[in-house]
Protein backbone atom coordinates (compact mmCIF):
# COMPACT_ATOMS: atom_id res chain seq x y z
CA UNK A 1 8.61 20.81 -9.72
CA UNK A 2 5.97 20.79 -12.78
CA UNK A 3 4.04 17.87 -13.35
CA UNK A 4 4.76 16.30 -16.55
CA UNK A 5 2.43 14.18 -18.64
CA UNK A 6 1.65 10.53 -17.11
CA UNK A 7 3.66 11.73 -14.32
CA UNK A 8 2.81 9.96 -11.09
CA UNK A 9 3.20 11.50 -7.01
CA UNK A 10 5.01 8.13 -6.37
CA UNK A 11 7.76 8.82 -9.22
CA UNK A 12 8.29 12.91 -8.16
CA UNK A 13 9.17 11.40 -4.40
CA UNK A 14 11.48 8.93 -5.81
CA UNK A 15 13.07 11.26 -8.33
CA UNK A 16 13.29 14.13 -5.36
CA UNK A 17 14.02 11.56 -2.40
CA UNK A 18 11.28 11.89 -0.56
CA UNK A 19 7.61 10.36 0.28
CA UNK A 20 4.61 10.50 -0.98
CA UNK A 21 3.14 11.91 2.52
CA UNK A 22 5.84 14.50 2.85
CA UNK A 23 4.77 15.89 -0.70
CA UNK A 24 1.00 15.49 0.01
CA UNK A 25 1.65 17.54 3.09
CA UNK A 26 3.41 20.37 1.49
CA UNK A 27 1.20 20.67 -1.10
CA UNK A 28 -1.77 20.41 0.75
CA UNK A 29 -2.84 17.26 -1.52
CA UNK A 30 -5.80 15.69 -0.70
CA UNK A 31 -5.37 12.35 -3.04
CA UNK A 32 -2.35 11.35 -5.31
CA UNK A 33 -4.53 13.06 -8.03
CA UNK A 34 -2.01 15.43 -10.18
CA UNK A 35 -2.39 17.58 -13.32
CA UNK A 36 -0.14 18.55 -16.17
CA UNK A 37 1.41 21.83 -15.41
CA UNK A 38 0.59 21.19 -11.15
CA UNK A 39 3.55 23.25 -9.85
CA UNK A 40 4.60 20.95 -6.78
CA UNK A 41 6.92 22.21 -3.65
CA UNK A 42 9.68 19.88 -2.73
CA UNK A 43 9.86 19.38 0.96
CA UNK A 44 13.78 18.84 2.45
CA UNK A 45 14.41 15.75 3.43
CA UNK A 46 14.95 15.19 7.16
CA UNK A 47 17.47 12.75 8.60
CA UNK A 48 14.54 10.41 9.68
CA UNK A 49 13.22 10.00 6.37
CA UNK A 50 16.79 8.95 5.11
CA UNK A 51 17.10 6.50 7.80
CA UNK A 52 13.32 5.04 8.31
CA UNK A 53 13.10 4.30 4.72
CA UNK A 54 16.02 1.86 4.01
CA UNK A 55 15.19 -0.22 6.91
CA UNK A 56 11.34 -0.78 6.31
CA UNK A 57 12.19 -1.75 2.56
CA UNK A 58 14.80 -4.47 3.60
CA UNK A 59 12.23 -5.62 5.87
CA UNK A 60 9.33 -6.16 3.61
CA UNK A 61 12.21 -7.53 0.85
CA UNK A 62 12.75 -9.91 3.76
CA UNK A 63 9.76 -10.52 4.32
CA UNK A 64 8.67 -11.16 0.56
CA UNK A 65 11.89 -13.78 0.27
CA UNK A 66 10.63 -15.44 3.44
CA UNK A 67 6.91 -15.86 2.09
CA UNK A 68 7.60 -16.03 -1.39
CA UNK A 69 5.96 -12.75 -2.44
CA UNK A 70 6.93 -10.67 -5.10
CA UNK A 71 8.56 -7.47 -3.57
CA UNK A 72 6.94 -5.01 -5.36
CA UNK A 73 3.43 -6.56 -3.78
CA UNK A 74 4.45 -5.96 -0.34
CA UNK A 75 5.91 -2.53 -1.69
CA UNK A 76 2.24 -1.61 -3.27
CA UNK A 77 0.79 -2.56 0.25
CA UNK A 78 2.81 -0.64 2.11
CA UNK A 79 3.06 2.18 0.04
CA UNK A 80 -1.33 2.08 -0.21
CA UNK A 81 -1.57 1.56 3.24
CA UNK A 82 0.67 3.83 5.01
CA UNK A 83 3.46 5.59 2.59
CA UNK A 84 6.03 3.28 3.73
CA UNK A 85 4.79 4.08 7.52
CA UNK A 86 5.30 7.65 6.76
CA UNK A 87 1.24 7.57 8.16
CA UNK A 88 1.16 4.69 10.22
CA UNK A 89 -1.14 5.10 12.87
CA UNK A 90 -4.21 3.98 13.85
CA UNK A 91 -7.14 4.32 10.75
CA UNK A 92 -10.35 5.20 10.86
CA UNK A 93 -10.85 1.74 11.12
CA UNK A 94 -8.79 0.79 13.71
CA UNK A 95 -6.21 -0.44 11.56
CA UNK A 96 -1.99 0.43 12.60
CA UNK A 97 1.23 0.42 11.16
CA UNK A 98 3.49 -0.14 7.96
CA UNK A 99 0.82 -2.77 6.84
CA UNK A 100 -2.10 -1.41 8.60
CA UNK A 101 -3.35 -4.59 10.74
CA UNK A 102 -6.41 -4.19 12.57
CA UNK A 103 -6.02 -6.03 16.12
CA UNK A 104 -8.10 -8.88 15.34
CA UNK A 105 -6.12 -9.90 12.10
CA UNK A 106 -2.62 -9.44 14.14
CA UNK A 107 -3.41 -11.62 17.03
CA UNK A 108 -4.91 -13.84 14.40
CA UNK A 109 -1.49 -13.57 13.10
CA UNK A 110 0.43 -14.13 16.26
CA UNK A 111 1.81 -10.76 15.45
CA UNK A 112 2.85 -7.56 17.52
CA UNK A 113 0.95 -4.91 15.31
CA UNK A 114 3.33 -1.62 17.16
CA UNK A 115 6.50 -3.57 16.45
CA UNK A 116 7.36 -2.53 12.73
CA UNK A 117 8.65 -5.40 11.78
CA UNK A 118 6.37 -7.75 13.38
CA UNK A 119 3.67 -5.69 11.20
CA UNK A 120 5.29 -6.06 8.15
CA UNK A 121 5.63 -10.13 8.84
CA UNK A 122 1.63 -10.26 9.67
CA UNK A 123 1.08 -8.25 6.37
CA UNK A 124 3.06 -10.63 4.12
CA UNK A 125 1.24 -13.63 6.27
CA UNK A 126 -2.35 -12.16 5.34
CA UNK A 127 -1.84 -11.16 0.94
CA UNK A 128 0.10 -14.75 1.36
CA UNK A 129 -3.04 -16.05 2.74
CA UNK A 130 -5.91 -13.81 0.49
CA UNK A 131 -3.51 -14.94 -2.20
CA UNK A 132 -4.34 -18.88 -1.15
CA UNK A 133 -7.89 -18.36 -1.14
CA UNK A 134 -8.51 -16.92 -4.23
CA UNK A 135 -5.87 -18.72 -6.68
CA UNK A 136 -3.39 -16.51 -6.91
CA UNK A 137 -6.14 -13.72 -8.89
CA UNK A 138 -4.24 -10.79 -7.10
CA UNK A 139 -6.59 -7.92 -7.40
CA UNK A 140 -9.06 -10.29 -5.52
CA UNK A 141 -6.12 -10.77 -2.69
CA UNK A 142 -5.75 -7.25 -2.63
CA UNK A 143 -9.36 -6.14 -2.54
CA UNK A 144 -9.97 -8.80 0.44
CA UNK A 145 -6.58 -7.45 2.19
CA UNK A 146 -8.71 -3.98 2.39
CA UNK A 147 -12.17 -4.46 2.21
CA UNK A 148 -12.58 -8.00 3.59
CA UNK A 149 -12.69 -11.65 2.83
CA UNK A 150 -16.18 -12.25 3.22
CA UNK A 151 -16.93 -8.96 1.44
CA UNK A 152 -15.20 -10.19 -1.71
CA UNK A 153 -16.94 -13.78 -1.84
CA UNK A 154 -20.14 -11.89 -1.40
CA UNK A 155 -19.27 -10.07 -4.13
CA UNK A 156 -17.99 -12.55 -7.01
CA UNK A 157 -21.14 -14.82 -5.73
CA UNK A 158 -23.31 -11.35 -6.89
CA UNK A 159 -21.50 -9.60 -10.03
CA UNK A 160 -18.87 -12.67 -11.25
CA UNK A 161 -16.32 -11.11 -13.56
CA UNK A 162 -17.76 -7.72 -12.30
CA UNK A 163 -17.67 -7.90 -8.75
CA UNK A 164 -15.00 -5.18 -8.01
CA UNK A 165 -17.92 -2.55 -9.60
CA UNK A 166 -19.18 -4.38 -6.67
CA UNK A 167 -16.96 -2.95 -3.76
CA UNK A 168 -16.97 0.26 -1.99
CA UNK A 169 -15.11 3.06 -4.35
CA UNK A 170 -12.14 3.06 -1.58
CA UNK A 171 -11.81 -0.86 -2.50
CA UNK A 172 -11.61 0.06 -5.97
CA UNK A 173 -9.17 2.94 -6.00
CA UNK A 174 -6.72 0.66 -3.27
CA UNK A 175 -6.58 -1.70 -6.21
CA UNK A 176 -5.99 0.14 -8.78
CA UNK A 177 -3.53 1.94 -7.21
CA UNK A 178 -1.44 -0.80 -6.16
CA UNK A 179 -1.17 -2.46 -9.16
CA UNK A 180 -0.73 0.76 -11.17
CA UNK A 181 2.71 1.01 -8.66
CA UNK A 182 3.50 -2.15 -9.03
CA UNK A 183 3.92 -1.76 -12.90
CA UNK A 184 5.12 1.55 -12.71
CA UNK A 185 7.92 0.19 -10.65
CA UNK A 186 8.94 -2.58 -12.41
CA UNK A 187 9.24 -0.40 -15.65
CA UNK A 188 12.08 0.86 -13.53
């Protein structure tokens, strides 16, 4: 495949039927970074990917109906967090799963962090409740689901309108980049 203008690693694995991981990990890609003329491989699809996929997106569409989340937000998460638990084990900081829940959060929770869909309940639970606390203003919801709550109070108390310049660089890209896929796939 050759990259097109404005084209996006998330919309060459849906147009080919695959993941985001799988094509990072034939290609050797180190970020979702792609440039006009990038000559991609398309890795075959195994019969786990066709059948893992399905059933973790009518979970988190279950879970968004049963928390009253837009879809596509749980989608984002997911899709930042783990490529739809394509890499869903443990982080660098201790986080696991779909949703990537650190142990503290999903006993918090009252959630089962290893069970898949268990995870994907405590992650709708938490953006429902970083949603809560700060209005409804999603990129602060988001940046707290990744970086911290306290982190992100500390941070509008120090830059106001500007606080994200405030958070680490990992912060900033997680935002971005879920609500760049979130408008991407509603264009669809």
């Amino acid at each position: 495949h050759t990259v097109k203008p404005g084209e996006s690693l998330w919309q060459i694995a849906c147009a080919h039927g695959t993941t985001i991981g799988a094509l990072q990990q034939a290609n050797r890609l180190v970020s979702d970074v792609l440039h006009v003329g990038q000559i991609l491989r398309i890795p075959h699809r195994t019969a786990e990917d066709g059948e893992q996929l399905p059933k973790i997106k009518k979970w988190l569409d279950k879970a968004a109906r049963l928390f009253q989340l837009d879809s596509l937000l749980l989608y984002g998460i997911a899709y930042a967090e783990s490529d739809f638990g394509q890499n869903a084990g443990m982080s660098r900081a201790g986080a696991l799963g779909i949703m990537q829940l650190k142990e503290r959060t999903a006993r918090g929770l009252g959630v089962d962090r290893t069970d898949p869909w268990q995870n994907i309940l405590g992650g709708a639970m938490y953006i429902k409740e970083m949603l809560y606390e700060f209005d409804g203003d999603l990129p602060m919801a988001l940046a707290a689901y990744n970086w911290g709550l306290n982190h992100v109070w500390h941070a509008v108390r120090q830059g106001g309108k500007q606080w994200l310049t405030l958070a680490p660089e990992e912060t900033q890209h997680y935002v971005i980049k879920i609500m760049k896929y979130m408008s991407e796939a509603g264009r669809r």
